[in-house]
N, C-alpha and C. Protein backbone atom coordinates (compact mmCIF):
# COMPACT_ATOMS: atom_id res chain seq x y z
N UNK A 1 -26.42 -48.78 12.06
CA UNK A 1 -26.04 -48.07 10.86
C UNK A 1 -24.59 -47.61 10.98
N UNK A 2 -23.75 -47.90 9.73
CA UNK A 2 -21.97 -47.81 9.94
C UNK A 2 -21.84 -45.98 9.61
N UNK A 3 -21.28 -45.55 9.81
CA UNK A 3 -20.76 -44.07 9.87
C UNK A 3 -21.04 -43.64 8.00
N UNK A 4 -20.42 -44.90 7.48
CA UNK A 4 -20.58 -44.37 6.10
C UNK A 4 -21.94 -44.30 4.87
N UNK A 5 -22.90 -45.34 6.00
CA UNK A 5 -24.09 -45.06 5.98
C UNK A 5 -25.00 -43.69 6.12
N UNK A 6 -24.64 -43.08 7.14
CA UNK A 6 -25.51 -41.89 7.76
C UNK A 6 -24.34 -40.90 6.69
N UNK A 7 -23.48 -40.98 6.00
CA UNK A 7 -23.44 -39.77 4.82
C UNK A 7 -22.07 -39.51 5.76
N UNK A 8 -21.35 -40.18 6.64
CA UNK A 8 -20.50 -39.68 7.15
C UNK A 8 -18.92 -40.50 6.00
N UNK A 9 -17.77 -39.69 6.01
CA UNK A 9 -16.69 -39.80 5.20
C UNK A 9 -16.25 -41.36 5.75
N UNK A 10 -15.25 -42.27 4.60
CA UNK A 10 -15.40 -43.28 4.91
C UNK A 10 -13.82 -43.16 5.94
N UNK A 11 -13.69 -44.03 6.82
CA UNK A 11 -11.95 -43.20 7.85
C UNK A 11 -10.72 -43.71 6.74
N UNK A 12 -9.83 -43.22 7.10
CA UNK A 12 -8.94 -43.41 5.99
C UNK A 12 -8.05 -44.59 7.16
N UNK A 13 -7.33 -45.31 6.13
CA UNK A 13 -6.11 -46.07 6.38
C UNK A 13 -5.40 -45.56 7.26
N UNK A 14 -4.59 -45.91 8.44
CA UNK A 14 -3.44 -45.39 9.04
C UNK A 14 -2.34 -44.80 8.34
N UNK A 15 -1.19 -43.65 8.53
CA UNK A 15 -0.18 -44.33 8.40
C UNK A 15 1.14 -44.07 9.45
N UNK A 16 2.20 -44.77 9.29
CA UNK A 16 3.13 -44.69 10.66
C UNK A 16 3.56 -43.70 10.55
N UNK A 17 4.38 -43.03 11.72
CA UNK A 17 4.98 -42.03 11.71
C UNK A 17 6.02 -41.57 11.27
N UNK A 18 6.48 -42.70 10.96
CA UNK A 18 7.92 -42.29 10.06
C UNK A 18 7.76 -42.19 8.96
N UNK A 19 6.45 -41.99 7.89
CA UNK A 19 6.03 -41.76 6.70
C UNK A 19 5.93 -40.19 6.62
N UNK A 20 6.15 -39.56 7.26
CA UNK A 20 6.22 -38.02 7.24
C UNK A 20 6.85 -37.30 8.03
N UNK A 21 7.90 -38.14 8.80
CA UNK A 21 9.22 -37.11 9.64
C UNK A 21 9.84 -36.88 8.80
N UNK A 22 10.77 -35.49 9.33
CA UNK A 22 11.63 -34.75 8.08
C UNK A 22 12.02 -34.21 8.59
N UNK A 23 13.13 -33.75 8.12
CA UNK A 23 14.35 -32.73 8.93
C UNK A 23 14.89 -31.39 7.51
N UNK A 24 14.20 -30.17 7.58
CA UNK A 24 14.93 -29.57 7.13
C UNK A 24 16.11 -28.52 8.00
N UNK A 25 17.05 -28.52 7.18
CA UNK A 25 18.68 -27.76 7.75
C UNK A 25 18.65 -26.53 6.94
N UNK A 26 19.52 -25.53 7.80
CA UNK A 26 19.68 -24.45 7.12
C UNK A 26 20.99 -23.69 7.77
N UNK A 27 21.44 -22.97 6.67
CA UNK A 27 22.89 -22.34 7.89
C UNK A 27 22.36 -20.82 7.94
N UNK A 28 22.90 -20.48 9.33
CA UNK A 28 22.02 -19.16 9.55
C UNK A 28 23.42 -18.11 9.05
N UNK A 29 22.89 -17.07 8.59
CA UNK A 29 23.82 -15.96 8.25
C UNK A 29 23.73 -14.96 8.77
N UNK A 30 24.42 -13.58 8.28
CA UNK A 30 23.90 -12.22 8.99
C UNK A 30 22.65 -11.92 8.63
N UNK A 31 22.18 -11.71 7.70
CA UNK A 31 20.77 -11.50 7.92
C UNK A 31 19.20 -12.14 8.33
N UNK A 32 19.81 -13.33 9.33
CA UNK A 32 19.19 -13.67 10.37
C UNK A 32 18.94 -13.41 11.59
N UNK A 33 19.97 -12.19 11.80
CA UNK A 33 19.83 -11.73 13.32
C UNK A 33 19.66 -10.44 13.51
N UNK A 34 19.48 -10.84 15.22
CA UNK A 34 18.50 -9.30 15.60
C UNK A 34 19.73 -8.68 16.06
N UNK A 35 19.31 -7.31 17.04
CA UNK A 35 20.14 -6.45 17.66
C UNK A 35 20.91 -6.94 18.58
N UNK A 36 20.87 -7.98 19.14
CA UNK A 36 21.84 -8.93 19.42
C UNK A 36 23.02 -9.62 19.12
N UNK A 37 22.65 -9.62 17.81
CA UNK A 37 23.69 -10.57 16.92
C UNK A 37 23.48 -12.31 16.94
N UNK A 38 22.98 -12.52 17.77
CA UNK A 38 22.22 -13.65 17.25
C UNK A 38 20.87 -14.00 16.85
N UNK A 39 20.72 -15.13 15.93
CA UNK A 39 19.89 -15.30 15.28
C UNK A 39 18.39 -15.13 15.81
N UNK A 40 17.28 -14.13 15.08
CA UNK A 40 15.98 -13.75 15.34
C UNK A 40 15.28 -15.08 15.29
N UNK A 41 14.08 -14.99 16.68
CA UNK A 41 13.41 -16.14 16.82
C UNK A 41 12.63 -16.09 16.11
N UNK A 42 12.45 -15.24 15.20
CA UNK A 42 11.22 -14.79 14.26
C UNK A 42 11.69 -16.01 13.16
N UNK A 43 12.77 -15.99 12.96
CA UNK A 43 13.65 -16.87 11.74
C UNK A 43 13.93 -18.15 12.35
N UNK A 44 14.01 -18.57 13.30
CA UNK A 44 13.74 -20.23 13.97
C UNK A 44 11.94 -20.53 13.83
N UNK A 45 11.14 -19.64 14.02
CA UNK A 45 9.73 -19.69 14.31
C UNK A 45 9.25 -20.02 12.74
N UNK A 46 9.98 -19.57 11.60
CA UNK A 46 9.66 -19.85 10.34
C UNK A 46 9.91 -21.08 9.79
N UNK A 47 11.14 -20.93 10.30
CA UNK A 47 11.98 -22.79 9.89
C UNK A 47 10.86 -24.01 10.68
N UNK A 48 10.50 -23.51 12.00
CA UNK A 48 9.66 -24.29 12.56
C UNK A 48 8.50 -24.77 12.21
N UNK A 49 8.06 -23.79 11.21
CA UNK A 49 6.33 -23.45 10.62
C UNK A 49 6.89 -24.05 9.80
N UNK A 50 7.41 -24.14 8.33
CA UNK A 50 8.08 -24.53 7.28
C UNK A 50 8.13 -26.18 7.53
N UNK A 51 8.91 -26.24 8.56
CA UNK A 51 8.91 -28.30 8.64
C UNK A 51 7.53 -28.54 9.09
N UNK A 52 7.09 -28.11 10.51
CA UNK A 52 5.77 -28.69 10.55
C UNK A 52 4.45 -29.09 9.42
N UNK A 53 5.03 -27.31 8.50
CA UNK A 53 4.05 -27.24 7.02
C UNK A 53 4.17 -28.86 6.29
N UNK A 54 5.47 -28.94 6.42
CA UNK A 54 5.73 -30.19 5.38
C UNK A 54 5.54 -31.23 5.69
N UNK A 55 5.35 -31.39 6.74
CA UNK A 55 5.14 -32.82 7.67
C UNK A 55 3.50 -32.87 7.70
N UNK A 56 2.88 -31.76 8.23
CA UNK A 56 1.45 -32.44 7.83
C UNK A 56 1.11 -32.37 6.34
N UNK A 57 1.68 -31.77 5.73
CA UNK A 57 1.12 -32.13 4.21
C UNK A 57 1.52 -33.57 3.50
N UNK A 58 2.65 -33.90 4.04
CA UNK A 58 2.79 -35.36 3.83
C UNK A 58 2.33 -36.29 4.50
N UNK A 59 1.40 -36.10 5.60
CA UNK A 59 0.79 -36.91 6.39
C UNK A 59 -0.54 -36.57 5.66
N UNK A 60 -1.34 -35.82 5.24
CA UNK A 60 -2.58 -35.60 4.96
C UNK A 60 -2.56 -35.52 3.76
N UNK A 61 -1.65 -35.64 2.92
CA UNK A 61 -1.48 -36.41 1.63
C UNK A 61 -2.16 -34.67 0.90
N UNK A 62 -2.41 -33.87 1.25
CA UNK A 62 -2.48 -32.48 0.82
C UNK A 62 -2.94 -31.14 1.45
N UNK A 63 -3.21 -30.07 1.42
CA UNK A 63 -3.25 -29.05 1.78
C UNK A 63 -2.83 -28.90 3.42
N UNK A 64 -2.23 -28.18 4.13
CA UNK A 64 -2.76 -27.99 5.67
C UNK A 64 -2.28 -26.58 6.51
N UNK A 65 -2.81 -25.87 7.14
CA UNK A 65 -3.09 -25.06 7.61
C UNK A 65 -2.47 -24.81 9.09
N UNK A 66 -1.54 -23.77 9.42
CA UNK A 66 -1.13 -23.53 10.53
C UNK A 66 -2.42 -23.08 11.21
N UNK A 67 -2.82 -24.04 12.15
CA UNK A 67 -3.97 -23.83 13.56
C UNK A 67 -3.50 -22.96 14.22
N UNK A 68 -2.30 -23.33 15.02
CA UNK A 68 -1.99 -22.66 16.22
C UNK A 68 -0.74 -23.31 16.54
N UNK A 69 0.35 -22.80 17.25
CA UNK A 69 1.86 -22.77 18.12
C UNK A 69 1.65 -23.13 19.01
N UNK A 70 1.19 -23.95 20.03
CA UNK A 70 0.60 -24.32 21.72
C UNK A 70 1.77 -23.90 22.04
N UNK A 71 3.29 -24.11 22.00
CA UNK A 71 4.53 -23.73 22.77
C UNK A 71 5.77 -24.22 22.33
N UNK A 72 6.31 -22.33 22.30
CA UNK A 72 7.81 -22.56 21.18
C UNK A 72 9.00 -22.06 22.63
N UNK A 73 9.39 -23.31 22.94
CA UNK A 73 11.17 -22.56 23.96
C UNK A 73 11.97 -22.92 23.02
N UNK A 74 12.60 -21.37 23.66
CA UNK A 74 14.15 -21.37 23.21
C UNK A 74 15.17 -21.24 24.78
N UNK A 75 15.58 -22.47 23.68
CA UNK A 75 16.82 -22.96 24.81
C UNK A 75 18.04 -22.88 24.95
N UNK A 76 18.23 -22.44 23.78
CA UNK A 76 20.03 -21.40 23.44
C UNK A 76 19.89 -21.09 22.63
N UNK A 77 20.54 -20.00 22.38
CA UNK A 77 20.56 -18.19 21.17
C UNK A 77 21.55 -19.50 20.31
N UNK A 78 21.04 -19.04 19.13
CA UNK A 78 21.52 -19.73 17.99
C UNK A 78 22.41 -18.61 17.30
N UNK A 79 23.88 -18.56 16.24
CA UNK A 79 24.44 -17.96 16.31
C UNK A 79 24.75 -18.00 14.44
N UNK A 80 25.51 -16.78 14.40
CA UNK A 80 25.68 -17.20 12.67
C UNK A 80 26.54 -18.02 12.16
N UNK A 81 26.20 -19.04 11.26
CA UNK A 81 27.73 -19.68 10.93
C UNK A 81 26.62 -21.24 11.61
N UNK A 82 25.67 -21.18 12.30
CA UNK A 82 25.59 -22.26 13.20
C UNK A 82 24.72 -23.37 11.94
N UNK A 83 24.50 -24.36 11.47
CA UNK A 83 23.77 -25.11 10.89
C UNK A 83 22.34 -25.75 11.65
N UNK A 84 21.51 -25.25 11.67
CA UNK A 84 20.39 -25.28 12.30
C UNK A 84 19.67 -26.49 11.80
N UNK A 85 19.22 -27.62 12.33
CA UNK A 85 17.90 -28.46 11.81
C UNK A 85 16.78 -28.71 12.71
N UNK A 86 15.86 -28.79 11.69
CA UNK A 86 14.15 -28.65 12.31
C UNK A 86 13.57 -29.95 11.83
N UNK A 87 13.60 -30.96 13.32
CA UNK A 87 13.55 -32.19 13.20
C UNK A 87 11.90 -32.43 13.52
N UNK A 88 10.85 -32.51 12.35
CA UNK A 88 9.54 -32.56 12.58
C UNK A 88 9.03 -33.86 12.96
N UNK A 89 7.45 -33.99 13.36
CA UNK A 89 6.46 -35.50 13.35
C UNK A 89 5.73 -35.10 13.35
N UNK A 90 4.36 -36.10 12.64
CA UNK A 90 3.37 -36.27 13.96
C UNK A 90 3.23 -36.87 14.64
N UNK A 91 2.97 -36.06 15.81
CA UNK A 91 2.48 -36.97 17.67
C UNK A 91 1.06 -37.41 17.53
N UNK A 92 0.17 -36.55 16.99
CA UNK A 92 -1.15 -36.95 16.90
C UNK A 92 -2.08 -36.68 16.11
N UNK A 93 -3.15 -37.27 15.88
CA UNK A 93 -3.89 -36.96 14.80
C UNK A 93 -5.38 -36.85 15.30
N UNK A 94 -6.74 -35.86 14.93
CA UNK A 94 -8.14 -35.85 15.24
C UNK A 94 -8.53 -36.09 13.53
N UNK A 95 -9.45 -35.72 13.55
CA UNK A 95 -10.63 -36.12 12.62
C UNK A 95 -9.87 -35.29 11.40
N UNK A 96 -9.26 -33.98 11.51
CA UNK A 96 -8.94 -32.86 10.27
C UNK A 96 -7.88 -32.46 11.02
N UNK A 97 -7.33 -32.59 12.09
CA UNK A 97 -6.11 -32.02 12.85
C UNK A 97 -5.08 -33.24 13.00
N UNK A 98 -4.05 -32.22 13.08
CA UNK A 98 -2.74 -33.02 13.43
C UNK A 98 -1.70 -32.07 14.74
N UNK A 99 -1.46 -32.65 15.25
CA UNK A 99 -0.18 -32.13 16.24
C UNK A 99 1.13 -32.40 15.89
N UNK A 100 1.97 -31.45 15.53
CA UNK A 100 2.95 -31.94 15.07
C UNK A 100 4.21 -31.18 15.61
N UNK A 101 4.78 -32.30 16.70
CA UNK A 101 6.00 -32.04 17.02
C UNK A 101 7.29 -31.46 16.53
N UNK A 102 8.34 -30.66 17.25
CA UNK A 102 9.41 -30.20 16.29
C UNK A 102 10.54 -29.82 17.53
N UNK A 103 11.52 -30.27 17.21
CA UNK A 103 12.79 -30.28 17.51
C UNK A 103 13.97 -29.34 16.95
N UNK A 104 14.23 -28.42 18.02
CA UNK A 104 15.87 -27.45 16.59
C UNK A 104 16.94 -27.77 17.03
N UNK A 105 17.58 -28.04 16.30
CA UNK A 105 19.21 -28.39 16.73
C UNK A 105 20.48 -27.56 16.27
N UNK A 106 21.68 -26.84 16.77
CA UNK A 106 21.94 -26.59 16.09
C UNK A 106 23.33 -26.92 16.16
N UNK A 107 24.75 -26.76 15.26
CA UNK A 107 25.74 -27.58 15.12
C UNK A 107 26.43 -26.38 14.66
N UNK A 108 27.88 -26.24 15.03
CA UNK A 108 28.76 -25.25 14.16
C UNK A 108 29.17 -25.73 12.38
N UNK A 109 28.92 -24.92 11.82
CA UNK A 109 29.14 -25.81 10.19
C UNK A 109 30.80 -26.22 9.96
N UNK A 110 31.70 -25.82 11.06
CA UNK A 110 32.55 -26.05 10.18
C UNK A 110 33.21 -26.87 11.28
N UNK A 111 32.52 -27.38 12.18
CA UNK A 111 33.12 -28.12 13.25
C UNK A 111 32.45 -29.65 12.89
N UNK A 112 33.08 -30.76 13.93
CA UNK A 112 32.30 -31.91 13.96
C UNK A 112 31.79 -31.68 15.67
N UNK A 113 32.07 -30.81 16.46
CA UNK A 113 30.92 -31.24 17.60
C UNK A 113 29.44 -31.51 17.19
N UNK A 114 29.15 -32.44 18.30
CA UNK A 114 27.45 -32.78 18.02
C UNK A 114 26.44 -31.40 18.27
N UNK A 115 25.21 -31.60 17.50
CA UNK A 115 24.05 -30.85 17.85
C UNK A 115 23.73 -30.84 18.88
N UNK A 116 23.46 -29.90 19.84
CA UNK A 116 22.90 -29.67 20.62
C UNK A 116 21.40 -28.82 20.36
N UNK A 117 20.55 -29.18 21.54
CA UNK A 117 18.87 -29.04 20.96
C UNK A 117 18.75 -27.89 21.66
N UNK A 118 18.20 -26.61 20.90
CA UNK A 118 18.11 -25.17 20.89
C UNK A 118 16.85 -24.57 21.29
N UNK A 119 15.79 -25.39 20.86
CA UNK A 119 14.31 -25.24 20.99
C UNK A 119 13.85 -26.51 20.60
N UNK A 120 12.42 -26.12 20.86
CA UNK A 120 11.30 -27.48 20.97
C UNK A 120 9.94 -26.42 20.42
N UNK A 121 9.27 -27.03 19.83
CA UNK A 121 7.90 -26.70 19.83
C UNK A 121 6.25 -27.91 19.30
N UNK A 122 5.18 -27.06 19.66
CA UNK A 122 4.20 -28.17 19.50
C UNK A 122 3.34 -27.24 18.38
N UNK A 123 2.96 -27.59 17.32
CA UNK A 123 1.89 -26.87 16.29
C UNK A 123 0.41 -27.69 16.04
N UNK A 124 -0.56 -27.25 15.66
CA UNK A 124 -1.23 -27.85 15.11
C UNK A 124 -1.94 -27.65 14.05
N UNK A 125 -2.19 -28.30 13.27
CA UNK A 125 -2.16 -28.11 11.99
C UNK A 125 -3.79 -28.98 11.41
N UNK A 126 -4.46 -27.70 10.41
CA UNK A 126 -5.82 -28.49 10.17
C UNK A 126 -5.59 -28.85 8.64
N UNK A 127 -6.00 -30.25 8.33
CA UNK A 127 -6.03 -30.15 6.78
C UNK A 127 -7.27 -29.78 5.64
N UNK A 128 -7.01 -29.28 4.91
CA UNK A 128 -7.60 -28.34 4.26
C UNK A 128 -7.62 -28.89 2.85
N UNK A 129 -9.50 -28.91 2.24
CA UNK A 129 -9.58 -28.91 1.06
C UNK A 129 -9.61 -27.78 -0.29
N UNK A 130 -9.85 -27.96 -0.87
CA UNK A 130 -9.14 -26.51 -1.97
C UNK A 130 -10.14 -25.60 -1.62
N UNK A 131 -11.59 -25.44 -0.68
CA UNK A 131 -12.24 -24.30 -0.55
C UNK A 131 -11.90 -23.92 0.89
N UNK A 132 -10.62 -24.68 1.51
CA UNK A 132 -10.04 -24.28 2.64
C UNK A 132 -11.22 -24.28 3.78
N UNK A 133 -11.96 -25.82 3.95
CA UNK A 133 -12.73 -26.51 4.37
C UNK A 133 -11.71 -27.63 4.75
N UNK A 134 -12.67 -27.93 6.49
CA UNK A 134 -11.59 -29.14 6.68
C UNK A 134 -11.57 -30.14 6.26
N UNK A 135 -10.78 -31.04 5.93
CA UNK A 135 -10.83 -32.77 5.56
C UNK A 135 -10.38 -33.49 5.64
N UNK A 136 -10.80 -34.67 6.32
CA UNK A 136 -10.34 -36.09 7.07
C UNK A 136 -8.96 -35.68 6.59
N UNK A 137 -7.82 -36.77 8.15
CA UNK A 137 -6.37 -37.00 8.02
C UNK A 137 -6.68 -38.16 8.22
N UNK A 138 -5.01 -38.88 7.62
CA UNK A 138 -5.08 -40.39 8.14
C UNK A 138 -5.23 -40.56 9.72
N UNK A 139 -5.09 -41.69 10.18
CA UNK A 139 -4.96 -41.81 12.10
C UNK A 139 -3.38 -41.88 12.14
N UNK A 140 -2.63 -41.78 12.80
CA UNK A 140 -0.86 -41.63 13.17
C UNK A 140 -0.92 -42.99 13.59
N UNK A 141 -0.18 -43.65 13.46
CA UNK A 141 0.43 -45.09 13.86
C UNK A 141 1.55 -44.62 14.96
N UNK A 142 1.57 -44.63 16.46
CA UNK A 142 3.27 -44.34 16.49
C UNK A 142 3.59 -46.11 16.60
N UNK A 143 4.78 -45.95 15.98
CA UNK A 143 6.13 -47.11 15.67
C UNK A 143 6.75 -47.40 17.00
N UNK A 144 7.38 -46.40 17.76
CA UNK A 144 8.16 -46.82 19.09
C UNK A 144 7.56 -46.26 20.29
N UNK A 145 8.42 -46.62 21.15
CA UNK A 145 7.97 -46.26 22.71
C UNK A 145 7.58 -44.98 23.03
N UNK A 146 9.14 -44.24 21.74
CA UNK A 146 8.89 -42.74 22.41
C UNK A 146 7.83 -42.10 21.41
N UNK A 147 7.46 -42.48 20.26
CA UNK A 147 6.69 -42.27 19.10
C UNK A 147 5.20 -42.36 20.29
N UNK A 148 4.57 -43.38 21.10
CA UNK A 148 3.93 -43.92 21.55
C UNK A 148 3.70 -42.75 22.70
N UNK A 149 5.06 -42.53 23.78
CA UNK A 149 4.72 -41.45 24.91
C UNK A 149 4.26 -39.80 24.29
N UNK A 150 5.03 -39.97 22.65
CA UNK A 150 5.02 -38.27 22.30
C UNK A 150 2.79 -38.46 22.03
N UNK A 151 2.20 -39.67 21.25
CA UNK A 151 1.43 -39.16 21.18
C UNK A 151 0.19 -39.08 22.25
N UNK A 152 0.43 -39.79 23.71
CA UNK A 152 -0.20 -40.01 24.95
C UNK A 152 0.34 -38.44 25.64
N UNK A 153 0.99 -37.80 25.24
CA UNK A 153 1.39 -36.09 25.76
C UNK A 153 0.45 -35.37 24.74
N UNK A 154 0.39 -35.46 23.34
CA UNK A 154 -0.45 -34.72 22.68
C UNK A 154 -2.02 -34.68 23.19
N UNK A 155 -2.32 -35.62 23.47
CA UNK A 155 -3.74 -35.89 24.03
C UNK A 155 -3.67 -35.24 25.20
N UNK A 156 -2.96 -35.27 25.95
CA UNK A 156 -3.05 -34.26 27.30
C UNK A 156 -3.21 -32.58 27.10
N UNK A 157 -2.13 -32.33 26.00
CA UNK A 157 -2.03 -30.71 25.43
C UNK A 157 -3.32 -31.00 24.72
N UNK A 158 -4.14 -31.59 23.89
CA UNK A 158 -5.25 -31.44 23.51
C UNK A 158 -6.11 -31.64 24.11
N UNK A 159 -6.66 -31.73 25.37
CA UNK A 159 -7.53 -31.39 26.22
C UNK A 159 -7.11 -30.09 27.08
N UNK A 160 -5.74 -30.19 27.40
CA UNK A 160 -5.71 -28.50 27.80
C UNK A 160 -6.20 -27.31 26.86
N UNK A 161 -5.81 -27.76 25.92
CA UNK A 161 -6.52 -26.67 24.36
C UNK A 161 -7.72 -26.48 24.97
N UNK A 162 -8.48 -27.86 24.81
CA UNK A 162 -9.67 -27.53 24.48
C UNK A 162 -10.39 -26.84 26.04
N UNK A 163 -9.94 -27.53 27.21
CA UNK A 163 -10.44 -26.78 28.44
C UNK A 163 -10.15 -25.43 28.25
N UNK A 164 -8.55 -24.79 27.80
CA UNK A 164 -8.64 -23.68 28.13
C UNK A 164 -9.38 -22.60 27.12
N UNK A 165 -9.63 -23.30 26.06
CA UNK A 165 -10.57 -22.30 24.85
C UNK A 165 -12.16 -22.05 25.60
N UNK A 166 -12.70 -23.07 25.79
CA UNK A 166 -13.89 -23.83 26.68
C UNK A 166 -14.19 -22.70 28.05
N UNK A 167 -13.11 -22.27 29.02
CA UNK A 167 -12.91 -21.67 29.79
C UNK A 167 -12.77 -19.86 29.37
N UNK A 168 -12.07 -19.98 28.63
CA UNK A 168 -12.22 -18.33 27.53
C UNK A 168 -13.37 -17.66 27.27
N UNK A 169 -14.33 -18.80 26.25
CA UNK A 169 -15.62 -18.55 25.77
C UNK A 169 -16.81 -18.29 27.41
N UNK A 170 -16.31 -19.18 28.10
CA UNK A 170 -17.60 -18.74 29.32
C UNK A 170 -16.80 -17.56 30.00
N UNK A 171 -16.00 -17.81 30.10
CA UNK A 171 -15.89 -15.99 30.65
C UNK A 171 -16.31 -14.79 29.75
N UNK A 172 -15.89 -14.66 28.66
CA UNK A 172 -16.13 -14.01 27.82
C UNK A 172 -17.87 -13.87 27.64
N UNK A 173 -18.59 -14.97 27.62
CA UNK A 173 -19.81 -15.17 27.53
C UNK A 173 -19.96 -13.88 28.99
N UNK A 174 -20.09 -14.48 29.74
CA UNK A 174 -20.09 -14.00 31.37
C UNK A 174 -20.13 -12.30 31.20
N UNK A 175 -18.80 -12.02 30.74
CA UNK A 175 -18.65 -10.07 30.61
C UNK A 175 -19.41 -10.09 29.81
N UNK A 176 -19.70 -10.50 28.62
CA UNK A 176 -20.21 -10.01 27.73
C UNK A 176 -21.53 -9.58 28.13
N UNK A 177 -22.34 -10.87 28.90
CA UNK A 177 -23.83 -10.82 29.76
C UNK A 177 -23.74 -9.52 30.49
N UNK A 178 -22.88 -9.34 31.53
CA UNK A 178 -22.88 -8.59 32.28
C UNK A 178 -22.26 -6.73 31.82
N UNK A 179 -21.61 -6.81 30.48
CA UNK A 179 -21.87 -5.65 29.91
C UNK A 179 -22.96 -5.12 29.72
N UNK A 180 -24.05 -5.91 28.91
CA UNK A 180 -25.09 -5.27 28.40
C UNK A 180 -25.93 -5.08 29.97
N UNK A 181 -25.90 -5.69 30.77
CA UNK A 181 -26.51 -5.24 32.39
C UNK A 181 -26.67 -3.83 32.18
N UNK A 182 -24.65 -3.96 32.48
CA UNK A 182 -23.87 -2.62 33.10
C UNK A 182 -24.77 -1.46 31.89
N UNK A 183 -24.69 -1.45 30.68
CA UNK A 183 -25.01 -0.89 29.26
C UNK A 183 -26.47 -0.66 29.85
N UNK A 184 -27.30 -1.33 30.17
CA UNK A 184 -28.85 -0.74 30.12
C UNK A 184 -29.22 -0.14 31.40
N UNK A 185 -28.08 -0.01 32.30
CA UNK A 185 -28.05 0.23 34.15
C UNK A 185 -27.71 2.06 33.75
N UNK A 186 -26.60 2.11 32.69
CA UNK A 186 -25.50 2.89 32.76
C UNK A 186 -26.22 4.45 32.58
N UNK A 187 -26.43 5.24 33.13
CA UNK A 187 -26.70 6.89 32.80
C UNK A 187 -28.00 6.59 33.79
N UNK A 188 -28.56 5.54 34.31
CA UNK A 188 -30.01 5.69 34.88
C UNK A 188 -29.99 6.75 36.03
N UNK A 189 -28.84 6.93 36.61
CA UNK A 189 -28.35 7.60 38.19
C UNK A 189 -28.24 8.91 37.71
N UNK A 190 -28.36 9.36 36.53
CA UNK A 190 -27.90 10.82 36.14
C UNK A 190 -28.99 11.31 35.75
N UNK A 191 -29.21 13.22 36.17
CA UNK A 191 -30.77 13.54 35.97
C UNK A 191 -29.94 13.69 34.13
């Protein structure tokens, strides 16, 4: 019996990865920064959310949902005046999830030196039907070598996910058991 037999969704078409990379730019000003004077990571962390947003919604052809940040470095204080871009993908795709890579660069606006890369981060992203229920993504095609290594790394961070959530819940399970012990033990020693 085929999957679409037993009532299961029929899989969708591939598509490549360069059908939903995108780069949005932005020039940072003064009211981008902290007590520092350079630019708040709070305001790279948005630009970051913002492309990833757009990248899985053009990969899942609609709605999608910030999951989770697995890991945002910053790799040089970004400054005002600097032209910032947030070079998105997807690395990988599950059943309603996507992983989607992101790159920051940033460039003086009024110079021609090259970009240099400021941060990196990994998101993942669930797609979402209008009762904000999950629903099928396409599968990611990667196109090149490095398209190919980024999504053989996502699969690695997605089993660390899942071990370390997996590992959370039984501990947690564990105290939790051993609270209610402690809870029905607790005052017995006292007249």
């Amino acid at each position: 019996m085929t999957k679409q037999a037993q009532g299961a969704e029929p899989e969708l078409p591939g598509k490549p990865t360069s059908a939903s990379r995108t780069t949005l730019s932005h020039i940072m000003t003064g009211s981008d920064t902290n007590l520092l004077g350079t630019v708040h990571g709070g305001v790279i962390m948005k630009l970051v959310d913002d492309a990833a947003g757009a990248v899985a919604g053009r990969h899942s052809e609609g709605p999608a949902v910030t999951a989770s940040m697995d890991e945002m470095a910053f790799l040089e204080p970004v400054r005002v005046g600097d032209l910032v871009h947030v070079k998105a993908q997807v690395n990988w795709t599950g059943r309603s999830s996507m992983e989607i890579g992101v790159r920051v660069l940033a460039e003086r606006w009024n110079e021609s030196t090259p970009a240099t890369q400021v941060g990196s981060a990994y998101l993942v992203f669930a797609a979402v039907d209008a009762d904000g229920k999950p629903r099928p993504v396409p599968p990611v095609i990667p196109e090149t070598e490095r398209d190919k290594r980024r999504y053989q790394e996502a699969e690695i961070r997605r089993t660390h996910r899942l071990a370390r959530r997996r590992a959370i819940k039984e501990l947690r399970a564990q105290r939790n058991t051993a609270g209610r012990a402690d809870d029905a033990t607790e005052g017995a020693d006292r007249p």
